[in-house]
Protein backbone atom coordinates (compact mmCIF):
# COMPACT_ATOMS: atom_id res chain seq x y z
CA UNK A 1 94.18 109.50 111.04
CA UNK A 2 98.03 108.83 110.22
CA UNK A 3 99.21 104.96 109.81
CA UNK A 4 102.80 104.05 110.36
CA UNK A 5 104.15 100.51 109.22
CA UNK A 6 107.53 99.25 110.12
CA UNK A 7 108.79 96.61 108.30
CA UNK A 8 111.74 94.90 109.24
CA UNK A 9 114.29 92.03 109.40
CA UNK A 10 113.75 90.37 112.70
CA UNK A 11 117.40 90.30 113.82
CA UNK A 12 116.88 94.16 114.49
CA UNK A 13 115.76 94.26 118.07
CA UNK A 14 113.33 97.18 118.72
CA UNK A 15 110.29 97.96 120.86
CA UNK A 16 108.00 99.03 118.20
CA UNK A 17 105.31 99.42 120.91
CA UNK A 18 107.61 102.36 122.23
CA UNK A 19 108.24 103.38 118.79
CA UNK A 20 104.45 103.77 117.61
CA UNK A 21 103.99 106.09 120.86
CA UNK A 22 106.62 108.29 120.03
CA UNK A 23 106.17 108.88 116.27
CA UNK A 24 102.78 109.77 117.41
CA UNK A 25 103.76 111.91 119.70
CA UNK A 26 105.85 113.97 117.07
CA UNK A 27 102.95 113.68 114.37
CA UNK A 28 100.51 115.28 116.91
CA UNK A 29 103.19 117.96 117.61
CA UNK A 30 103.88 118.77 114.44
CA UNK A 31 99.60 118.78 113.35
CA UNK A 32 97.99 118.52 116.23
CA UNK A 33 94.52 117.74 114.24
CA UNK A 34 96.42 114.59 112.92
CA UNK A 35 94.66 112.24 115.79
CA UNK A 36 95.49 108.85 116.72
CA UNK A 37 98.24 106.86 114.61
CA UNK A 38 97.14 103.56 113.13
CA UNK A 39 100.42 101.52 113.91
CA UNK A 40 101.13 98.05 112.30
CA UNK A 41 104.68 96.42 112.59
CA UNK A 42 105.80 93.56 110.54
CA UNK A 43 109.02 91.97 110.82
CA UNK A 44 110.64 89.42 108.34
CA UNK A 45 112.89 86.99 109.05
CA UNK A 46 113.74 86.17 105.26
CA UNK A 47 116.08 88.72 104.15
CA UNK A 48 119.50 89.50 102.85
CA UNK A 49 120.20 92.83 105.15
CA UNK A 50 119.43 93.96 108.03
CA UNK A 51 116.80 96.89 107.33
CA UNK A 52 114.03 98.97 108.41
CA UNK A 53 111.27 100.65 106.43
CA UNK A 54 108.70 102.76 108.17
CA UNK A 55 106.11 104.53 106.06
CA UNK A 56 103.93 107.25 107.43
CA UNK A 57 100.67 107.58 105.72
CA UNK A 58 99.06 110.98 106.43
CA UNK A 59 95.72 112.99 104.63
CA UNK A 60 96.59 115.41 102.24
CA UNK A 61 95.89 118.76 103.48
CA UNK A 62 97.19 122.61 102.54
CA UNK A 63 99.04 122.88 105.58
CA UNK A 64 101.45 119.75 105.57
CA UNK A 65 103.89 121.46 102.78
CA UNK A 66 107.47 120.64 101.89
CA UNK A 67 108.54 122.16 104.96
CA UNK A 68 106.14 120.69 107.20
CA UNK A 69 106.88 117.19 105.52
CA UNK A 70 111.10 117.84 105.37
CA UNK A 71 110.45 118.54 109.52
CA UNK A 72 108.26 116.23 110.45
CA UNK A 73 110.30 113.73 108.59
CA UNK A 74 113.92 114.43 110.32
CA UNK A 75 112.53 114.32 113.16
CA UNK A 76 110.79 111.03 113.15
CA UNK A 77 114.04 109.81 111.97
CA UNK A 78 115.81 110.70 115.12
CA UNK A 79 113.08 109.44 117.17
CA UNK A 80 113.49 106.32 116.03
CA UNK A 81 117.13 106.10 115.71
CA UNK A 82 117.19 106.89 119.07
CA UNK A 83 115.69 103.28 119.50
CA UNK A 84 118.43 101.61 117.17
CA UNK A 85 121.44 99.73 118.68
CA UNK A 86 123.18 98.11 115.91
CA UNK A 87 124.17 98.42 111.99
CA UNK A 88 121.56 98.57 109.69
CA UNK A 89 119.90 100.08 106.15
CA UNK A 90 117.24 102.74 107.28
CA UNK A 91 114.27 103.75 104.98
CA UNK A 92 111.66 106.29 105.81
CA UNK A 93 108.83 107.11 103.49
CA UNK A 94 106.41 109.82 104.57
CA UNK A 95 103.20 109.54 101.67
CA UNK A 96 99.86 111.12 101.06
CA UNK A 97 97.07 109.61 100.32
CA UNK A 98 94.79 110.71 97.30
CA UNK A 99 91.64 112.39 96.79
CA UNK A 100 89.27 109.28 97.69
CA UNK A 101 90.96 107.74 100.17
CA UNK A 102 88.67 107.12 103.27
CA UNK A 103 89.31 106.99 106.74
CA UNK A 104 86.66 107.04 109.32
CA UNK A 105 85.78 104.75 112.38
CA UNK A 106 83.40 101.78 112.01
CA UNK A 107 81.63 101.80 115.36
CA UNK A 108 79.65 98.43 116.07
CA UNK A 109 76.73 98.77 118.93
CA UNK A 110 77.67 97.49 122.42
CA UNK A 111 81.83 97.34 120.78
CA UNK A 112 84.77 99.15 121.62
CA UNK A 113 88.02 99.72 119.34
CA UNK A 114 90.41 97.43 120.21
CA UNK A 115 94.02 99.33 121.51
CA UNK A 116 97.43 97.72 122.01
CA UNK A 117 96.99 97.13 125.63
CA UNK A 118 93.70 95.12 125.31
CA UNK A 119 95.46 92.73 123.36
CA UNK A 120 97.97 91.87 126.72
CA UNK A 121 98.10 88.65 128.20
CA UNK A 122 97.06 86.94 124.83
C-alpha cells in the first residue's frame, strides 16, 4: 500500500487528482503487487517560494533495489512535470518504511472505504 503526499505552495496550479492517478499508475507498473496508492495533497499558502514536495512512501521489500528505486523515481518525476506549467523548486523523496510499520485495511460492518469520487458534490 504506497502513500504519496504533495505538499505545495498554493500559487502552483495543478490537478493533483490527475496527478495521484498517474503516479499510481507508474508505481503499479513498476511493482505491480504495490496496490492502491494512499494519496493526500496539502497545499500552503504561507511560503517564501514557489515549491513542490511529493514523498512516496512504499514497504520495504528485496525487490525494490537501487535500481528499481533510481527508475521508479525518474519516472514519477516526469509524470508529474508533465503536469507543471510554471517556475518552481521541485522535491521528490521516495522512502521506506521500517520493520514495524503497519498497513492493513480497517473494514467496519455494513461500511465501505471512502474513494475520491464519493467525496463529489460536497
Amino acid at each position: 500500500m504506497p502513500h504519496v503526499e504533495i505538499k505545495y505552495s498554493d500559487n502552483i496550479k495543478l490537478d493533483t487528482n490527475i496527478v495521484f492517478d498517474e503516479v499510481e499508475e507508474v508505481i503499479n507498473k513498476h511493482d505491480k503487487s504495490a496496490g492502491e496508492c494512499k494519496s493526500r495533497a496539502y497545499p500552503c499558502s504561507r511560503f517564501k517560494y514557489a515549491h513542490l514536495l511529493v514523498t512516496v512512501s512504499l514497504l520495504t521489500k528485496p525487490h525494490r533495489d537501487e535500481l528499481f528505486t533510481q527508475k521508479l523515481s525518474n519516472e514519477i518525476e516526469s509524470v508529474i512535470k508533465s503536469h507543471l506549467k510554471q517556475s518552481l523548486y521541485f522535491s521528490l523523496n521516495i522512502e521506506y518504511s521500517l520493520n514495524y510499520y503497519t498497513t492493513n485495511i480497517h473494514c467496519v460492518d455494513g461500511d465501505n472505504l471512502q474513494r475520491i469520487n464519493d467525496n463529489a458534490g460536497r
